[in-house]
Protein backbone atom coordinates (compact mmCIF):
# COMPACT_ATOMS: atom_id res chain seq x y z
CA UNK A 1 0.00 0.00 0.00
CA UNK A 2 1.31 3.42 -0.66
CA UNK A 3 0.91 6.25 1.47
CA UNK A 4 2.42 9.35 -1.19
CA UNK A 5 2.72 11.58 1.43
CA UNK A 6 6.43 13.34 2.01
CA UNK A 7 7.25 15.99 4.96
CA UNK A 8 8.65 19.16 3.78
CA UNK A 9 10.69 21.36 5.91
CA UNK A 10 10.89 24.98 5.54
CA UNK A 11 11.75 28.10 7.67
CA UNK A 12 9.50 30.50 9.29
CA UNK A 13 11.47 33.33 8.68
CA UNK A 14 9.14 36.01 10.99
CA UNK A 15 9.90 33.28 13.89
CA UNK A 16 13.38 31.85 12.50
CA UNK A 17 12.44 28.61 13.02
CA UNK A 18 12.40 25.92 10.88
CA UNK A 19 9.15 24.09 10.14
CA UNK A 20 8.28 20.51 9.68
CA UNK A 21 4.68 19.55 7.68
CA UNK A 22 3.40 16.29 6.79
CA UNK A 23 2.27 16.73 2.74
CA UNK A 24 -0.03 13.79 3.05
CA UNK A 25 -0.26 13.80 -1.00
CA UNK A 26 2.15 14.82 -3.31
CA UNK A 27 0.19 14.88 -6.23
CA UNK A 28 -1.88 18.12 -4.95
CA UNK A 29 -0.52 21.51 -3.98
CA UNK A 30 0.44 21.85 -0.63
CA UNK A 31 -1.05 24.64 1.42
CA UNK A 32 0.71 25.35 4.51
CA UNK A 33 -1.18 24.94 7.88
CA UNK A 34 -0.96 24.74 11.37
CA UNK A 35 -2.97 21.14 11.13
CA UNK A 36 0.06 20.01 9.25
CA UNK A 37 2.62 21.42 11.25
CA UNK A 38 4.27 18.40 12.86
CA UNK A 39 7.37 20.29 14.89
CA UNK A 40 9.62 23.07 15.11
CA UNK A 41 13.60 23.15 15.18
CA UNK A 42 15.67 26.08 15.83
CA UNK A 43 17.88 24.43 13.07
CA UNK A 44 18.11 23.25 9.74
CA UNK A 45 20.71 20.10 10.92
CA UNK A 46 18.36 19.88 13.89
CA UNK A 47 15.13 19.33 11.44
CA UNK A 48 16.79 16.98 9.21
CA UNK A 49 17.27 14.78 12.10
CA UNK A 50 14.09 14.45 13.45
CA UNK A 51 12.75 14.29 10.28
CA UNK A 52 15.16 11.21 9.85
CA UNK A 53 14.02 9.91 13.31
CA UNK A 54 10.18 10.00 12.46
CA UNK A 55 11.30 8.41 9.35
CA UNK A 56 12.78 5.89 10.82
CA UNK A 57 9.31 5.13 13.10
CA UNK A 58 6.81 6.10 10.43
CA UNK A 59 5.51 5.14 6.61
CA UNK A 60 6.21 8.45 4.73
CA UNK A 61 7.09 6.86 0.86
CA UNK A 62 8.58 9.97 -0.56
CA UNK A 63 10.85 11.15 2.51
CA UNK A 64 11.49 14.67 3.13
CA UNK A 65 12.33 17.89 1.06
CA UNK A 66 14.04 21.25 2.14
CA UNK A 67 11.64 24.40 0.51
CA UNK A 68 13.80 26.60 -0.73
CA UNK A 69 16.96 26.15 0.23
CA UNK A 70 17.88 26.85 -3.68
CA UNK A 71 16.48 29.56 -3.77
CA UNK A 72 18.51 31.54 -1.27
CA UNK A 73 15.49 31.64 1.17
């Protein structure tokens, strides 16, 4: 069974945090909300490993993705 979902982790630049959502399908546009919001980190290195961690614990088929960090955001 596949779950398409993917967590996406992207920084709150008014708080400087760093947020972590659950995209629940990848196929749609993702809107960001508080319902989706799974945690905060005051880090980028400290998102990416509890992102890893839940990851590790939980079905989430397309793994996690870093909003733009490309872009210079």
């Amino acid at each position: 069974m596949s779950s398409n979902s993917q967590l996406i982790i992207k920084k709150n630049k008014k708080r400087g945090k760093w947020e972590i959502y659950m995209n629940s399908c990848v196929d749609n546009d993702f809107k960001y909300n508080k319902e989706d919001m799974l945690k905060t980190e005051p880090t980028l290195k400290k998102a990416i490993l509890w992102c890893n961690k839940y990851l590790e614990e939980n079905v989430v088929e397309y793994g996690y993705i870093v909003e733009g960090i490309n872009k210079g955001e």
